[in-house]
N, C-alpha and C. Protein backbone atom coordinates (compact mmCIF):
# COMPACT_ATOMS: atom_id res chain seq x y z
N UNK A 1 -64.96 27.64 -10.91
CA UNK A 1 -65.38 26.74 -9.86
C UNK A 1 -65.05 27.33 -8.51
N UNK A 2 -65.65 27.52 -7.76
CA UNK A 2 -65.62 27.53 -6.17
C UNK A 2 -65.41 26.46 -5.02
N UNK A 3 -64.98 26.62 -3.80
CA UNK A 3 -64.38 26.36 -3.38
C UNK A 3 -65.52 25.01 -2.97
N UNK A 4 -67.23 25.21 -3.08
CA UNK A 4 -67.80 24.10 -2.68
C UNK A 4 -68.04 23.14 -3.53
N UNK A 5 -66.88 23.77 -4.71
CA UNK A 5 -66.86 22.58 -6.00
C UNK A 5 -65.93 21.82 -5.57
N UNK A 6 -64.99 21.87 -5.08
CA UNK A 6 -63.84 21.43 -5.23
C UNK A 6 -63.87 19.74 -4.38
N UNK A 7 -63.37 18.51 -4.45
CA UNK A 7 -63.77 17.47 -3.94
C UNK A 7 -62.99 17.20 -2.79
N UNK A 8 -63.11 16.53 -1.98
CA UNK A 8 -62.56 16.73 -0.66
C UNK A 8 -62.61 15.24 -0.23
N UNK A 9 -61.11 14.93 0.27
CA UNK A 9 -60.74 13.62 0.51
C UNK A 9 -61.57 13.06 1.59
N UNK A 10 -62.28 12.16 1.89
CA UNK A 10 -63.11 11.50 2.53
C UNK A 10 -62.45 10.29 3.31
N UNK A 11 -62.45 10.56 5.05
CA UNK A 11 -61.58 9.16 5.63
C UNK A 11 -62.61 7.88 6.09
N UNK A 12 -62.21 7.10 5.34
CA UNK A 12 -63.29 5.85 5.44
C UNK A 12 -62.27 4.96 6.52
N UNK A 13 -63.07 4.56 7.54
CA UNK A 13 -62.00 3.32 8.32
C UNK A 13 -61.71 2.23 7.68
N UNK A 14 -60.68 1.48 8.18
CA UNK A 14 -60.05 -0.01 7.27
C UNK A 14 -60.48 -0.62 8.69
N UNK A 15 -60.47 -2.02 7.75
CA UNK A 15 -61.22 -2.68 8.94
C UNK A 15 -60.41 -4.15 8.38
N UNK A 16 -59.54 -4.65 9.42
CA UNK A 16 -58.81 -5.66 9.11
C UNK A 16 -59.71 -7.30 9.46
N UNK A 17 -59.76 -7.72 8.03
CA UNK A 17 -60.44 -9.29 8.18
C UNK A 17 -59.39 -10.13 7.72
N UNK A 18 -59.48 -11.79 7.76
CA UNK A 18 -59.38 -12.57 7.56
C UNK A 18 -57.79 -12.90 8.49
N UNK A 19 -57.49 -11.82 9.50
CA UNK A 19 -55.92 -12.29 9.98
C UNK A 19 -55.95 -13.39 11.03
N UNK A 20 -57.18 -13.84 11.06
CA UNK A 20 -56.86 -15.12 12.09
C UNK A 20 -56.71 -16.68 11.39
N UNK A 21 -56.60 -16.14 9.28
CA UNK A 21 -56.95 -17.24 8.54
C UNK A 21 -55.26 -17.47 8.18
N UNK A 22 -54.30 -16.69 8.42
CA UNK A 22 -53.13 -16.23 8.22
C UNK A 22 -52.13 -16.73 9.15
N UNK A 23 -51.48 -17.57 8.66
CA UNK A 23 -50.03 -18.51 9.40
C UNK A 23 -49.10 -17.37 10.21
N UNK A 24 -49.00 -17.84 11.63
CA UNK A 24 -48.56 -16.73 12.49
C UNK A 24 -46.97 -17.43 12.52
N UNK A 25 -45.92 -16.90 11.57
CA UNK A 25 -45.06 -17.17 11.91
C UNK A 25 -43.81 -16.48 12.51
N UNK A 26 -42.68 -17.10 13.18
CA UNK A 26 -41.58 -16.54 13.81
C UNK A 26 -40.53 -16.51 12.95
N UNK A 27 -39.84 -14.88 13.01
CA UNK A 27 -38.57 -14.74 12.01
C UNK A 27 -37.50 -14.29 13.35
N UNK A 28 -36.26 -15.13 13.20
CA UNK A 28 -35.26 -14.52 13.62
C UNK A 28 -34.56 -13.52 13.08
N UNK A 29 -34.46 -13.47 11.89
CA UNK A 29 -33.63 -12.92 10.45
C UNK A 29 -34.55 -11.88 9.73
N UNK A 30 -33.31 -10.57 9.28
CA UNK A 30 -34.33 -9.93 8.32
C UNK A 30 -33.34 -9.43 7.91
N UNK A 31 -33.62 -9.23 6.20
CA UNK A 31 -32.70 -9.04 5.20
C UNK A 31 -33.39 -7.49 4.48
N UNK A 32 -32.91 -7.17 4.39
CA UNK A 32 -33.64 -5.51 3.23
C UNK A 32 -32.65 -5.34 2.30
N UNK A 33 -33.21 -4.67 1.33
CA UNK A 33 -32.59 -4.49 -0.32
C UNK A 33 -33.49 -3.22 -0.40
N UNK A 34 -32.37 -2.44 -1.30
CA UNK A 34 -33.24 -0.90 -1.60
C UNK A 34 -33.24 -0.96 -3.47
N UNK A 35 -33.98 -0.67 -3.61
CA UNK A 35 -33.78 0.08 -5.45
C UNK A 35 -34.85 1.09 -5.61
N UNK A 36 -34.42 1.94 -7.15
CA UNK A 36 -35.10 3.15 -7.01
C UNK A 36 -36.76 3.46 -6.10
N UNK A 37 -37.45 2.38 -6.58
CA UNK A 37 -38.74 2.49 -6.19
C UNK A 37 -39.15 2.18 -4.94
N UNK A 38 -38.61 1.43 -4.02
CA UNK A 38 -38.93 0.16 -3.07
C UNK A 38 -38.13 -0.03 -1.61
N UNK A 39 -38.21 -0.30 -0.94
CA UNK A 39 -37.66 -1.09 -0.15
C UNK A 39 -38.26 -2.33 0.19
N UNK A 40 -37.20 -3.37 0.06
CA UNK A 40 -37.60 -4.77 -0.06
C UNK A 40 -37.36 -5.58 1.60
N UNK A 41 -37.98 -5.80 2.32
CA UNK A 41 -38.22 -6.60 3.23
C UNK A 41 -37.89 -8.45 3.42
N UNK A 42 -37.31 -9.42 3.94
CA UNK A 42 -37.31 -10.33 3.75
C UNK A 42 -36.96 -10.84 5.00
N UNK A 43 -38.28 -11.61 5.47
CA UNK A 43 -38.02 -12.39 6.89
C UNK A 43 -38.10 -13.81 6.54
N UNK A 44 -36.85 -14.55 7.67
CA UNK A 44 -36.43 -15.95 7.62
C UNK A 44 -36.29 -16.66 8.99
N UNK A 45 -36.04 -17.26 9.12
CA UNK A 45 -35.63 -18.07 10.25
C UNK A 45 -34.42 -18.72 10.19
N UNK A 46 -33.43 -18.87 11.13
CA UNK A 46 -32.14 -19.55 11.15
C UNK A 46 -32.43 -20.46 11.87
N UNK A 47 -31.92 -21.97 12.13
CA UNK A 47 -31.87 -22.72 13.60
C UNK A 47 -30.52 -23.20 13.44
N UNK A 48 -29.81 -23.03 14.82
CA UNK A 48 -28.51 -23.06 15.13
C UNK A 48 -28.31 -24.94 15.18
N UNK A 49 -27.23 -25.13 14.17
CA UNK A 49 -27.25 -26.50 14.32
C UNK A 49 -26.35 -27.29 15.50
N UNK A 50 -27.16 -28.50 15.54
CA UNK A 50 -27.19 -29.05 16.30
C UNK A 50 -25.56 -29.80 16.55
N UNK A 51 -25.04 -28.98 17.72
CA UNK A 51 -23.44 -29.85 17.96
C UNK A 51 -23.71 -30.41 18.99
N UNK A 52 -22.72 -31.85 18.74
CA UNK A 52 -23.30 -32.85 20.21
C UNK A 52 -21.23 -33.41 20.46
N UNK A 53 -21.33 -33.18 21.96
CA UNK A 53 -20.19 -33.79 22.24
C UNK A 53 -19.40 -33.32 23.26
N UNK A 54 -18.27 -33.62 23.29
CA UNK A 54 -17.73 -32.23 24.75
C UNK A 54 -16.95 -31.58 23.71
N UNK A 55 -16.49 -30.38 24.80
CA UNK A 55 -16.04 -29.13 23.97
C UNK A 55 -14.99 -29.35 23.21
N UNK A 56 -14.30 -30.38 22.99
CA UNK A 56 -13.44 -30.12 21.55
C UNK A 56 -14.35 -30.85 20.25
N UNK A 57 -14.83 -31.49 20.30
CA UNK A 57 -15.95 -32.37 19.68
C UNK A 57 -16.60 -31.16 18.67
N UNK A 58 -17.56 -30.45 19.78
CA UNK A 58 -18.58 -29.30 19.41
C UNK A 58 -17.26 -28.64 18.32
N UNK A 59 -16.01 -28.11 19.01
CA UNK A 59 -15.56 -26.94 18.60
C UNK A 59 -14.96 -27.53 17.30
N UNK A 60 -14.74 -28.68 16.70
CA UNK A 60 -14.42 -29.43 15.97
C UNK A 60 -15.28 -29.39 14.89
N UNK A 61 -16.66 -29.67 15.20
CA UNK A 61 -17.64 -29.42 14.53
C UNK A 61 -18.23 -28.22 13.80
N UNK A 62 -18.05 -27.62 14.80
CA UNK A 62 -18.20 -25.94 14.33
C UNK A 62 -17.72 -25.04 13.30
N UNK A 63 -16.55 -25.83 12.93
CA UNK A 63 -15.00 -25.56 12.20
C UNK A 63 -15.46 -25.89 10.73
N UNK A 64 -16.22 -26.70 10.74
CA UNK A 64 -16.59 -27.84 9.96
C UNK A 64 -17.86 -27.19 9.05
N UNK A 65 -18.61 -26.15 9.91
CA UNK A 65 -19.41 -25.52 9.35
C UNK A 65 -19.37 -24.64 8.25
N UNK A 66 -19.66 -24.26 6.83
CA UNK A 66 -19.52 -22.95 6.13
C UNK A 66 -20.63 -22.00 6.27
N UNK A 67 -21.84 -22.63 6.17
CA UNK A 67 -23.03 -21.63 6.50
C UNK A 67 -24.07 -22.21 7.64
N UNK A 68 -24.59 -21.00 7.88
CA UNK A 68 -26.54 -21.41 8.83
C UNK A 68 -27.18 -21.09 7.64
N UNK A 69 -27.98 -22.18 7.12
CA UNK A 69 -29.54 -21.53 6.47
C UNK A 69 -30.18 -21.03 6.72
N UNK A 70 -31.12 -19.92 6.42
CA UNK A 70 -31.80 -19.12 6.78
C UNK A 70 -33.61 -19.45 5.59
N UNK A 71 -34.18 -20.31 5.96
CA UNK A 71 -35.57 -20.38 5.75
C UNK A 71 -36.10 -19.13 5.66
N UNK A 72 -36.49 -18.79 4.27
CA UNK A 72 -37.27 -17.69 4.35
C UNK A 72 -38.88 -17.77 4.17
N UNK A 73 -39.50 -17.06 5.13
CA UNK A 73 -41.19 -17.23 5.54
C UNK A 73 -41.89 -16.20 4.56
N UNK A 74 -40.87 -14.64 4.52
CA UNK A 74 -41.82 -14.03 3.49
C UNK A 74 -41.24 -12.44 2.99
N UNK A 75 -41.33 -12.35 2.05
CA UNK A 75 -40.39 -10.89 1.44
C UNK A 75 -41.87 -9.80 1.34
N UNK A 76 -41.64 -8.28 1.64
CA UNK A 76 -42.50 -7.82 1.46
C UNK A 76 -42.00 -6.66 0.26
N UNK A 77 -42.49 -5.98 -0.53
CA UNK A 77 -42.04 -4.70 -1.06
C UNK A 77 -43.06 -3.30 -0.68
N UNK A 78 -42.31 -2.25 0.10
CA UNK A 78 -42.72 -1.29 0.60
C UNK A 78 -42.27 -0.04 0.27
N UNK A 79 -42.80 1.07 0.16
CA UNK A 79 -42.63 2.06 -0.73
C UNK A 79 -41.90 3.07 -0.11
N UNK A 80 -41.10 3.98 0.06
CA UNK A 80 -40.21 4.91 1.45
C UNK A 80 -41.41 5.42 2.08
N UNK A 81 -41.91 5.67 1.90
CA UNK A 81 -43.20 6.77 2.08
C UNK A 81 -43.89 6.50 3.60
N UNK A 82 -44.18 4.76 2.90
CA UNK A 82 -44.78 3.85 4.03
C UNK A 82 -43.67 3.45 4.89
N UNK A 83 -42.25 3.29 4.59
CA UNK A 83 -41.43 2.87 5.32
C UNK A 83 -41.04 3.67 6.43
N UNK A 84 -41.55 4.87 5.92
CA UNK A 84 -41.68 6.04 7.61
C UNK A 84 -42.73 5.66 8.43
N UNK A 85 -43.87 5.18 7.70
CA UNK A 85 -44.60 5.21 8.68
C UNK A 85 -44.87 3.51 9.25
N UNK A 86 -44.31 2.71 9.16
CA UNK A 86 -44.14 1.52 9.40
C UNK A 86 -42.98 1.53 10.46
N UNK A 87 -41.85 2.77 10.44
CA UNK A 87 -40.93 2.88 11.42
C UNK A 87 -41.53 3.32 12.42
N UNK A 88 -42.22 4.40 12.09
CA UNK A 88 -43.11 5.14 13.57
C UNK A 88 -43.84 3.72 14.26
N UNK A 89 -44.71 3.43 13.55
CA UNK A 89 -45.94 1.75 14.25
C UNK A 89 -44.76 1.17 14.70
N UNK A 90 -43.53 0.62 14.25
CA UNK A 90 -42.79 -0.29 15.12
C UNK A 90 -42.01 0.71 16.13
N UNK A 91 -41.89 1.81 16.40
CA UNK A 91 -41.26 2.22 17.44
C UNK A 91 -42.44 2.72 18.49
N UNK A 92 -43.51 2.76 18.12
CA UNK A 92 -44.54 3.42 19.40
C UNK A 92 -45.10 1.48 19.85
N UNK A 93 -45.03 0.25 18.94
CA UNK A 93 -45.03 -0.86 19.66
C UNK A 93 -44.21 -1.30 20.44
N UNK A 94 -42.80 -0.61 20.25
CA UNK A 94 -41.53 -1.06 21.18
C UNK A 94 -41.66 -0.05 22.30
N UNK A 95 -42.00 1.27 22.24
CA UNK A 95 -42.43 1.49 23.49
C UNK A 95 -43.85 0.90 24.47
N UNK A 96 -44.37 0.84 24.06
CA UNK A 96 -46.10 0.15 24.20
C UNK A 96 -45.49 -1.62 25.45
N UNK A 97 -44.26 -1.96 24.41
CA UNK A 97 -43.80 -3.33 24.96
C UNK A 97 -43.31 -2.66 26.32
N UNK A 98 -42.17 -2.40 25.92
CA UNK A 98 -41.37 -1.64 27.17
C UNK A 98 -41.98 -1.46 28.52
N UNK A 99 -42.96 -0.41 28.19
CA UNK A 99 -43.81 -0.09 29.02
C UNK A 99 -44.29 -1.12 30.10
N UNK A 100 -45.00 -2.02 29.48
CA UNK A 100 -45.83 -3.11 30.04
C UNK A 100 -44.27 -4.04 30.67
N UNK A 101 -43.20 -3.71 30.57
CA UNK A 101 -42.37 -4.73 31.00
C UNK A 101 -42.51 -5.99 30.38
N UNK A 102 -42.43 -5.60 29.01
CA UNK A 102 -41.62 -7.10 28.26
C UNK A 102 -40.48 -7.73 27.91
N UNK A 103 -40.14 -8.89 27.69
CA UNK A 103 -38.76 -8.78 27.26
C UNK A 103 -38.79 -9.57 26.09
């Protein structure tokens, strides 16, 4: 076989649909887990509970606390491979932010 046998990877564009059908939610929290195959992703939300009173009251309360729940919205599993390149997309968006002066 020769070389104009040989098959040759073909780049087709992706073309992202249906993300405006998709619940836009907010994570404060993110949890990761590794095993052989994977890296595991897991975003949640915390809300800081609610202390009412003056400051020994609150600090009384606080004491009183053992945990914050953390609502979780959605776990992803991602492969290392992609996890490089999912680091690059979130660090050229944090500059991209920067840039424009966000906070």
């Amino acid at each position: 076989m020769g070389d104009n046998d040989t098959v040759k990877a073909v780049k087709v564009p992706l073309l992202w649909v249906g993300l405006d059908d998709l619940p836009l939610l907010s994570s404060n929290q993110v949890l990761t887990q590794v095993d052989p195959d994977h890296v595991f992703l897991s975003f949640g939300t915390a809300t800081p509970p609610v202390l009412m009173g003056d400051e020994e009251q609150v600090r009384d309360q606080a004491k009183r606390i053992s945990y914050v729940p953390v609502k979780g919205i959605t776990r992803l599993a991602i492969s290392r491979r992609h996890l490089g390149e999912l680091i690059e997309v979130l660090q050229r968006t944090a500059e991209t932010f920067d840039a424009q002066g966000g906070e």
